[in-house]
Protein backbone atom coordinates (compact mmCIF):
# COMPACT_ATOMS: atom_id res chain seq x y z
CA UNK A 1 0.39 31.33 23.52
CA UNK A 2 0.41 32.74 26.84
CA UNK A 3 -1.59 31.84 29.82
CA UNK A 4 -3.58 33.37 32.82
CA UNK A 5 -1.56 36.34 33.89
CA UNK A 6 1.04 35.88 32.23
CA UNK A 7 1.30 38.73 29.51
CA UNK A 8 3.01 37.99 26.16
CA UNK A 9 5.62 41.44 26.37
CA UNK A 10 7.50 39.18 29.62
CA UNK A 11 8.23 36.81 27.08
CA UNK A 12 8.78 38.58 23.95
CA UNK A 13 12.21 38.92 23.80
CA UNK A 14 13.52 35.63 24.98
CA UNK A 15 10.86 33.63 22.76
CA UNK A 16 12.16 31.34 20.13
CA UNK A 17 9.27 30.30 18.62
CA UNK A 18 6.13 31.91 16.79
CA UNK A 19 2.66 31.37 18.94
CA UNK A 20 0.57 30.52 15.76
CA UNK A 21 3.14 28.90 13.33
CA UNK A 22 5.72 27.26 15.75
CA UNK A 23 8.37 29.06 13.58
CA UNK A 24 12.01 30.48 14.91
CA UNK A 25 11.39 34.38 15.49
CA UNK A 26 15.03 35.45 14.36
CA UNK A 27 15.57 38.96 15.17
CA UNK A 28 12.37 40.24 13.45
CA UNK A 29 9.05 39.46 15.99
CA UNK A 30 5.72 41.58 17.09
CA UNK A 31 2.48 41.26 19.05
CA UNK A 32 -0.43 40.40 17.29
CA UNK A 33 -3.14 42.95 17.47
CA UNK A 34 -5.87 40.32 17.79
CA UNK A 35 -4.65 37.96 20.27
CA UNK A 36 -1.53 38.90 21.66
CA UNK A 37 0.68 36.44 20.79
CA UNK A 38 3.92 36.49 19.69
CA UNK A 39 4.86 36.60 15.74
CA UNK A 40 7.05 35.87 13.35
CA UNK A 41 7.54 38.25 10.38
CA UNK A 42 5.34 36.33 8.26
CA UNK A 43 2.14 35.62 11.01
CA UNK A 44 2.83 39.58 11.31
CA UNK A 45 2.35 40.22 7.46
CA UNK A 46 -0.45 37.92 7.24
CA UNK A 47 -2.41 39.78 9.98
CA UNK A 48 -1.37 42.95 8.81
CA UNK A 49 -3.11 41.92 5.57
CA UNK A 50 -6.31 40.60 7.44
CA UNK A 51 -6.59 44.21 8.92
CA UNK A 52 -6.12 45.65 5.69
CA UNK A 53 -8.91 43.96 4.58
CA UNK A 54 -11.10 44.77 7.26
CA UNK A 55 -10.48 48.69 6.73
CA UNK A 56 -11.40 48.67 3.18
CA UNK A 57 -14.70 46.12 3.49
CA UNK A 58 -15.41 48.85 6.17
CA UNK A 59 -14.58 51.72 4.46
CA UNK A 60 -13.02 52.70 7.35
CA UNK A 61 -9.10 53.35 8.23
CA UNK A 62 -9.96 52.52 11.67
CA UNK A 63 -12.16 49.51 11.38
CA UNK A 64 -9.99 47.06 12.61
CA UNK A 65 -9.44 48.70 15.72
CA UNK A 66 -12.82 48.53 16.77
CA UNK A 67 -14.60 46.43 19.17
C-alpha cells in the first residue's frame, strides 16, 4: 500500500506484487476504486463484484461511486 504522498500510479508499473493479496501482478494490474492500491486480476474481479453489488442493493448504476 502506498504511503503519505506517495501516489500508487508512480508505482504501478514497476510493482511486482498485489497491495491486498501479496500476489505477482504479471502483465494484467489496476487501481482499486476504493483504496487505491495496486491489484492483481483477481483483487480487481473481486472488487469489481463488491461494486456490482452495491449498484443493485442500491438500485442504482452509480451507487458505488458515491460518497
Amino acid at each position: 500500500m502506498y504511503k503519505g504522498d506517495e501516489m500508487p500510479i508512480s508505482t504501478f508499473f514497476i510493482q511486482q506484487s498485489c497491495d491486498r493479496c501479496g500476489g505477482e501482478l504479471g502483465e494484467e494490474r489496476a487501481i482499486s476504486f476504493f483504496t487505491g492500491e495496486v491489484l492483481c486480476k483477481y483483487c480487481s474481479a473481486n472488487e469489481e463484484a463488491i461494486r456490482e453489488k452495491i449498484r443493485e442493493q442500491d438500485g442504482d448504476p452509480n451507487a458505488d461511486r458515491k460518497t
